[in-house]
N, C-alpha and C. Protein backbone atom coordinates (compact mmCIF):
# COMPACT_ATOMS: atom_id res chain seq x y z
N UNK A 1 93.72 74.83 120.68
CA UNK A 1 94.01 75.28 119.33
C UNK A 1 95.08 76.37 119.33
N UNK A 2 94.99 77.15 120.40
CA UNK A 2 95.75 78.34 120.34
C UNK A 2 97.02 77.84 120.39
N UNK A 3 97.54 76.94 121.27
CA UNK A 3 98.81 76.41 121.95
C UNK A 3 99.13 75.80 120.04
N UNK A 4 97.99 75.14 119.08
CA UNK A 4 98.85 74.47 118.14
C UNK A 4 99.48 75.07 117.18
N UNK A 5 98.53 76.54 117.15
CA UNK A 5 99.20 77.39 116.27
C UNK A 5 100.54 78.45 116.64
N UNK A 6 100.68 78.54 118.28
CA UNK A 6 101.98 79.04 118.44
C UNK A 6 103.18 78.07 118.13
N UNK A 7 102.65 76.84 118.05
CA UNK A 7 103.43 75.89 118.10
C UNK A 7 104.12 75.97 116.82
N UNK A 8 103.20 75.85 115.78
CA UNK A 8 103.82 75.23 114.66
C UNK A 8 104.11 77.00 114.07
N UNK A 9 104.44 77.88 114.24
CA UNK A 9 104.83 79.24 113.90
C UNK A 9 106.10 79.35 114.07
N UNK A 10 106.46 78.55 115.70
CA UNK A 10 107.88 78.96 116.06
C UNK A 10 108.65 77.34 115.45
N UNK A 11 108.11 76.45 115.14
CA UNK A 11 108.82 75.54 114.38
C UNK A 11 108.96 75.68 113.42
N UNK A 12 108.49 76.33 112.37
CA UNK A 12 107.94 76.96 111.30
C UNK A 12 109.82 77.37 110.41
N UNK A 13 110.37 76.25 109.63
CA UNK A 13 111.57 77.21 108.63
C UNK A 13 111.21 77.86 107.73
N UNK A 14 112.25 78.39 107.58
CA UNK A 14 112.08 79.81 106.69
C UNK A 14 113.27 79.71 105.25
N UNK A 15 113.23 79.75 104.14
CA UNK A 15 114.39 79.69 103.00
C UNK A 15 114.58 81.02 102.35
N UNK A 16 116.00 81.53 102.15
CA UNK A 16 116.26 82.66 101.79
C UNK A 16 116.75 82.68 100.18
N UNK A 17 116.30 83.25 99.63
CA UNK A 17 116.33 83.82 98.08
C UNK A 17 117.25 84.93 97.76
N UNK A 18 117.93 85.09 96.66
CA UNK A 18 119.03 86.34 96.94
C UNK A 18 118.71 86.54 95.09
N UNK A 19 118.47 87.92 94.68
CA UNK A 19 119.26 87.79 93.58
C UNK A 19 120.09 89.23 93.58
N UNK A 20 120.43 89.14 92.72
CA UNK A 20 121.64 90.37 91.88
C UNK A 20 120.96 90.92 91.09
N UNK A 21 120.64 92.21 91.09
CA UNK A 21 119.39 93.37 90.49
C UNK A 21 120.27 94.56 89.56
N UNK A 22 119.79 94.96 88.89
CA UNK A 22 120.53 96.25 88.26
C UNK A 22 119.44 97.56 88.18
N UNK A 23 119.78 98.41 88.67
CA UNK A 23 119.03 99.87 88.93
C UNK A 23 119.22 100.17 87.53
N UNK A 24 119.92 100.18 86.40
CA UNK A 24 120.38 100.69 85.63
C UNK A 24 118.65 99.91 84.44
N UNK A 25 118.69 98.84 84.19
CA UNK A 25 117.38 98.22 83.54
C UNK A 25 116.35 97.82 83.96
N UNK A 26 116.94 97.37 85.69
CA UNK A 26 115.41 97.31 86.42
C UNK A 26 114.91 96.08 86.53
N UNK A 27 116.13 95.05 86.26
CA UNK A 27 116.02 93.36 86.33
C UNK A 27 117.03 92.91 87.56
N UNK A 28 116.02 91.41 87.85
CA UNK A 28 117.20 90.56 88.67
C UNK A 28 118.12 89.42 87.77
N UNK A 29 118.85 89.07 88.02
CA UNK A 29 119.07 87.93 87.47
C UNK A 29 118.20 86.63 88.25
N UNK A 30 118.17 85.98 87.07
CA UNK A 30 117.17 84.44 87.72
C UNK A 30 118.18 83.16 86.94
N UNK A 31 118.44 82.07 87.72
CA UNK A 31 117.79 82.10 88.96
C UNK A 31 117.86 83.09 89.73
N UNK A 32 117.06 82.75 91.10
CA UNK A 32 118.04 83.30 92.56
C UNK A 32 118.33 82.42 92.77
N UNK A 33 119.59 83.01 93.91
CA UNK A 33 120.51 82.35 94.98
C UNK A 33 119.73 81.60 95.95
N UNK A 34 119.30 80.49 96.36
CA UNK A 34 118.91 80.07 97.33
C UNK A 34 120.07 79.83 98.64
N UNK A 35 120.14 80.43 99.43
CA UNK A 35 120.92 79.91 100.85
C UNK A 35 120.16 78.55 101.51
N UNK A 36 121.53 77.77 101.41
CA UNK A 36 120.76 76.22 101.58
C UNK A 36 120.45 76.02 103.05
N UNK A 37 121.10 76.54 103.82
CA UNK A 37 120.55 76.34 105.58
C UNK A 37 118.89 76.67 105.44
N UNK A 38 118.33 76.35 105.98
CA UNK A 38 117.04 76.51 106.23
C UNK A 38 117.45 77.84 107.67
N UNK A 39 116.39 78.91 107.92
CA UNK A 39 116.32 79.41 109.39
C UNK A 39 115.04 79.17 109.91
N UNK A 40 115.37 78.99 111.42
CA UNK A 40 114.40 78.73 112.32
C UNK A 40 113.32 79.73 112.64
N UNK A 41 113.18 81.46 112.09
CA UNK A 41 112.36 81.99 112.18
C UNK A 41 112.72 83.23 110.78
N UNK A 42 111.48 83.92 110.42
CA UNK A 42 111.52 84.94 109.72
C UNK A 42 112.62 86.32 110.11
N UNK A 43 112.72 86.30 111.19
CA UNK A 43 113.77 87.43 111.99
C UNK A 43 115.01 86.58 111.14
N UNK A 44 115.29 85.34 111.75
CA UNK A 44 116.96 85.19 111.47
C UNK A 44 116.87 84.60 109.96
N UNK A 45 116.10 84.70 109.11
CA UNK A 45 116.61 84.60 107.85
C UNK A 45 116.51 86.08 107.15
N UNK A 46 115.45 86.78 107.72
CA UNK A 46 115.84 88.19 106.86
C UNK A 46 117.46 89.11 107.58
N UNK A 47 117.73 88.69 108.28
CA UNK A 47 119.09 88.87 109.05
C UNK A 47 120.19 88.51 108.32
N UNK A 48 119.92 87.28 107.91
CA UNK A 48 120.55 86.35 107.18
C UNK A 48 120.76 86.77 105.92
N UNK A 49 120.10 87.61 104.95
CA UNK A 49 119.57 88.33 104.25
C UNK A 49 120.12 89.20 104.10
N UNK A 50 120.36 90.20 104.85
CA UNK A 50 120.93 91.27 105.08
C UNK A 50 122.52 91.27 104.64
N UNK A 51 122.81 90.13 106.41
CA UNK A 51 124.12 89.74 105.64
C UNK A 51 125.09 89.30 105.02
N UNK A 52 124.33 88.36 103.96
CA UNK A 52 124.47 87.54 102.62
C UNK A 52 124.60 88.64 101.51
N UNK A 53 123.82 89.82 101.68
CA UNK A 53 124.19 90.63 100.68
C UNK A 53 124.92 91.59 100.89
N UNK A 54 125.69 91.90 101.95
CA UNK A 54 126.99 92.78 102.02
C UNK A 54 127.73 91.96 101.55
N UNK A 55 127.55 91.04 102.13
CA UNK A 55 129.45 90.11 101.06
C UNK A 55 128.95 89.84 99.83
N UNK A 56 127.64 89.65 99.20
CA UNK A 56 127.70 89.69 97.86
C UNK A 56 128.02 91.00 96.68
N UNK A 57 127.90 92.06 97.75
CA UNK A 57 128.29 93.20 97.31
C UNK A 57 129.61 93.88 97.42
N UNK A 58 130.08 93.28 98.56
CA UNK A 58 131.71 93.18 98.41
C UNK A 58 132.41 92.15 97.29
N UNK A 59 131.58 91.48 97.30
CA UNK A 59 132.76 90.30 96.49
C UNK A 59 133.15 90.60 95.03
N UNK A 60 131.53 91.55 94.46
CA UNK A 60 131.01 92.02 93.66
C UNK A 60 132.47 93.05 93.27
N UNK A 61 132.79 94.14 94.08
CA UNK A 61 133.61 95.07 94.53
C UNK A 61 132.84 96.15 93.96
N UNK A 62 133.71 98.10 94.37
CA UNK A 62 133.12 98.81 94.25
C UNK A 62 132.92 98.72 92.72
N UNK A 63 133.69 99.02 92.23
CA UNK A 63 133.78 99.08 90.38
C UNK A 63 132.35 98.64 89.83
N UNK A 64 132.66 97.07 89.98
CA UNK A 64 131.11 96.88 89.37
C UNK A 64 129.83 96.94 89.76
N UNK A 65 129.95 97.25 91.08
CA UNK A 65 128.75 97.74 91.80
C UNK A 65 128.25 98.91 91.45
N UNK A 66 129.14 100.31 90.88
CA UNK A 66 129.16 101.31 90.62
C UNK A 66 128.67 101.55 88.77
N UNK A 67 129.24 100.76 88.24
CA UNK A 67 129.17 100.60 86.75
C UNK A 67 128.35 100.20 86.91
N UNK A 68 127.59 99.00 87.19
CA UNK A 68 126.04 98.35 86.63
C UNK A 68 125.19 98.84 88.26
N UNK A 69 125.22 99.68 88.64
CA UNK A 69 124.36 100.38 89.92
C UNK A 69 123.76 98.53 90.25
N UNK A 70 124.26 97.92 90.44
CA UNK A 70 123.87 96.18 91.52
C UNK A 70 123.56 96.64 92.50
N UNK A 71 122.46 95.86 92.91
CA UNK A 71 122.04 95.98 94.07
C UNK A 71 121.50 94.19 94.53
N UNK A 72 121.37 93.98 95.84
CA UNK A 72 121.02 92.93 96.63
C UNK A 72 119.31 92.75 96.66
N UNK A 73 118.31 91.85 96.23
CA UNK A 73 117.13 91.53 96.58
C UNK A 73 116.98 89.86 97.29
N UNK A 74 116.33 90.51 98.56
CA UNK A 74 116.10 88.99 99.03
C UNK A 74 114.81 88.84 99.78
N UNK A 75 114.43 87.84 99.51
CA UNK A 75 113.04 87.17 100.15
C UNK A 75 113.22 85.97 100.84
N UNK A 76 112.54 85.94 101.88
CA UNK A 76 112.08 84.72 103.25
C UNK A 76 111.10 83.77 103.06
N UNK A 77 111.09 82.91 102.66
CA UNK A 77 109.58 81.90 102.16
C UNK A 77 109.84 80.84 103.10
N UNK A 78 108.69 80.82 103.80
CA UNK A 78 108.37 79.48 104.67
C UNK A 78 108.20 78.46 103.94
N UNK A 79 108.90 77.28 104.43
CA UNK A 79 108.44 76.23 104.21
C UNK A 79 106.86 75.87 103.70
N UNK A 80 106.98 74.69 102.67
CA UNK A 80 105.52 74.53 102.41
C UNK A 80 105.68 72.73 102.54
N UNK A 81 104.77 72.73 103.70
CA UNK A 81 104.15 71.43 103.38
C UNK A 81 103.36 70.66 102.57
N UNK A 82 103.70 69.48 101.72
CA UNK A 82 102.57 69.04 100.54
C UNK A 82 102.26 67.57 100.91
């Protein structure tokens, strides 16, 4: 049993969620961003995460990052089997 559950942990994908938040009202925008790669563990999609939202915050630039205080929210959701 032990061997099936390491098993299926490290096979286990992971999908990353992004949205665009404002400090200023305290909302995300919805949808979120889904990043369509799937990752192979919780480490490399919150990584992934990380740096999905520096370039969304660059692309963004300072100006409007500064004017609407934007900020980056992202979440890791495993796969669900049905």
């Amino acid at each position: 049993m032990g061997y099936y559950i390491n098993f299926t942990r490290l096979s286990m994908k992971f999908f990353l969620f992004l949205w665009v938040c404002s400090a200023i009202n305290g909302a995300c925008l919805t949808p979120s961003i889904m990043n369509p790669t799937p990752f192979n563990s919780h480490y490399e999609c919150v990584k992934g995460g990380y740096l999905d939202g520096i370039q969304m915050i660059q692309a963004m630039g300072r100006e409007e990052v500064e004017k609407n205080r934007l900020f980056v929210a992202f979440n890791c959701k495993p796969e669900t089997h049905t």
